[in-house]
Protein backbone atom coordinates (compact mmCIF):
# COMPACT_ATOMS: atom_id res chain seq x y z
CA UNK A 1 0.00 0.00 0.00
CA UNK A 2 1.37 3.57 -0.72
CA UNK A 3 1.72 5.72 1.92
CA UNK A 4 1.26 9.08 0.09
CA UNK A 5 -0.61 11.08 2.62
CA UNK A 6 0.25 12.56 5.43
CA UNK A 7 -1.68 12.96 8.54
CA UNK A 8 -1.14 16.03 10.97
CA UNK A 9 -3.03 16.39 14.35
CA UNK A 10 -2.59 18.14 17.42
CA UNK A 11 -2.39 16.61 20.77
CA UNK A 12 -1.55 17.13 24.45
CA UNK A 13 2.41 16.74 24.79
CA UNK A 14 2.18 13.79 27.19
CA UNK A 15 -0.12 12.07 25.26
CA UNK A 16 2.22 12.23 22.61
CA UNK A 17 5.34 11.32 25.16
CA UNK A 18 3.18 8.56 26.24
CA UNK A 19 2.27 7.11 22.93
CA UNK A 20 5.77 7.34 21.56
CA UNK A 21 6.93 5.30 24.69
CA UNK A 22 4.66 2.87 24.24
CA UNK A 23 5.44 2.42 20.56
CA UNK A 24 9.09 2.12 21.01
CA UNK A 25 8.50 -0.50 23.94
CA UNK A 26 6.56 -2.33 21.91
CA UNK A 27 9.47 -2.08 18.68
CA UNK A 28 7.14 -0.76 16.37
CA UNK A 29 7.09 2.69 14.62
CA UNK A 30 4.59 4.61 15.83
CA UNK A 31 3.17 5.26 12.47
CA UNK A 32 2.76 2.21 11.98
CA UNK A 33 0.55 2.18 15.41
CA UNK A 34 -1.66 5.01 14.26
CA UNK A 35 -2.70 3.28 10.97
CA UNK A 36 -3.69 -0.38 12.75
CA UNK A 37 -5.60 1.96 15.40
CA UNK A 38 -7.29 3.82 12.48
CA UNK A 39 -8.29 0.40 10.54
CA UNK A 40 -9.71 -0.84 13.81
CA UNK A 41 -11.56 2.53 14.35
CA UNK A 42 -12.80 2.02 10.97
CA UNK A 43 -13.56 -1.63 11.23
CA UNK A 44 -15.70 -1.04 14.58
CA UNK A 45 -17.96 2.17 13.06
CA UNK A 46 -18.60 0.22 9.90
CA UNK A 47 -19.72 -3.08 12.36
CA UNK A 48 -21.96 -0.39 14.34
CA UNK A 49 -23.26 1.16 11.20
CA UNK A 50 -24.15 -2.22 9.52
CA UNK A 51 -25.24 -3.06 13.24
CA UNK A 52 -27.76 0.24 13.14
CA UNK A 53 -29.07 -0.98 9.44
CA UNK A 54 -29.89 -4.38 10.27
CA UNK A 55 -32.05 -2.90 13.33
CA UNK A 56 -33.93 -0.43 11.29
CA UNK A 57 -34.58 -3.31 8.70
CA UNK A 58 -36.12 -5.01 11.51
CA UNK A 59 -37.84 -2.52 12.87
CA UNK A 60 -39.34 -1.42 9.39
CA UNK A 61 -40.27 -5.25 8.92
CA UNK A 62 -41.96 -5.50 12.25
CA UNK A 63 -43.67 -2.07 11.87
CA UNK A 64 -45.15 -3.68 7.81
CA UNK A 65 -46.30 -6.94 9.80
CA UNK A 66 -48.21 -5.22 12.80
CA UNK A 67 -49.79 -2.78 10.27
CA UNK A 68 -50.77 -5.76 8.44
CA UNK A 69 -52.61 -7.32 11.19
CA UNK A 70 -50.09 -10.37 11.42
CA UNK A 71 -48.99 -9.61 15.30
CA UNK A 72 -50.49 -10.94 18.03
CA UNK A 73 -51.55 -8.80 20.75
CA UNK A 74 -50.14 -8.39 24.41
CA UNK A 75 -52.68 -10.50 26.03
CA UNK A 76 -52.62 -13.84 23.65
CA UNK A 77 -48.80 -13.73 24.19
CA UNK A 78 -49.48 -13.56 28.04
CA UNK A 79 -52.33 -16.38 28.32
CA UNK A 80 -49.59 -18.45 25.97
CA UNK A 81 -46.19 -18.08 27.98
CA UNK A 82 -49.02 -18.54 31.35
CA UNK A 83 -50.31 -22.03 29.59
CA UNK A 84 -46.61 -22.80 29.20
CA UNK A 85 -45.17 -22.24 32.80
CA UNK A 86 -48.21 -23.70 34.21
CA UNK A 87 -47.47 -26.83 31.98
CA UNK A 88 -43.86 -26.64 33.46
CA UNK A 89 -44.49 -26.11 36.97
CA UNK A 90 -44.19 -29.11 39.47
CA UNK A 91 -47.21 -30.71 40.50
């Protein structure tokens, strides 16, 4: 990969002391630091954001199916899961 671009920020001087010491303890430039913790920063956000459109999907899907009149209302799911312990419970 060609590393043509150069990336400038401004931080708190012993954040950067820190960082640098942590990078050289660990052998690696810290360059080379910066760019895994950007892929992983990038990785996570687009998990979250595929996350947050797999939700709405369901969301929209369950909002189609109640307006349909395909749900079931809050007391036939009660008098089910109440058939269902009772059938479970010891005699």
């Amino acid at each position: 990969m060609s590393k043509a671009a150069v990336f400038t920020m401004k931080l708190e001087p012993d954040l950067r002391d820190a960082f640098m010491a942590a990078a050289e303890a660990s052998h690696r430039p810290a360059s080379q630091v910066v760019r895994e913790l950007m892929r992983d920063y990038i990785q996570r956000e687009q998990a979250r954001q595929e996350h947050g459109d797999f939700l709405a999907r369901k969301v929209a899907a369950a909002r189609a199916s109640a307006q349909a009149g395909q749900g079931r209302d809050h007391d036939a799911v009660e008098a089910d899961f109440a058939a269902r312990r009772a059938a479970l419970a010891p005699e």
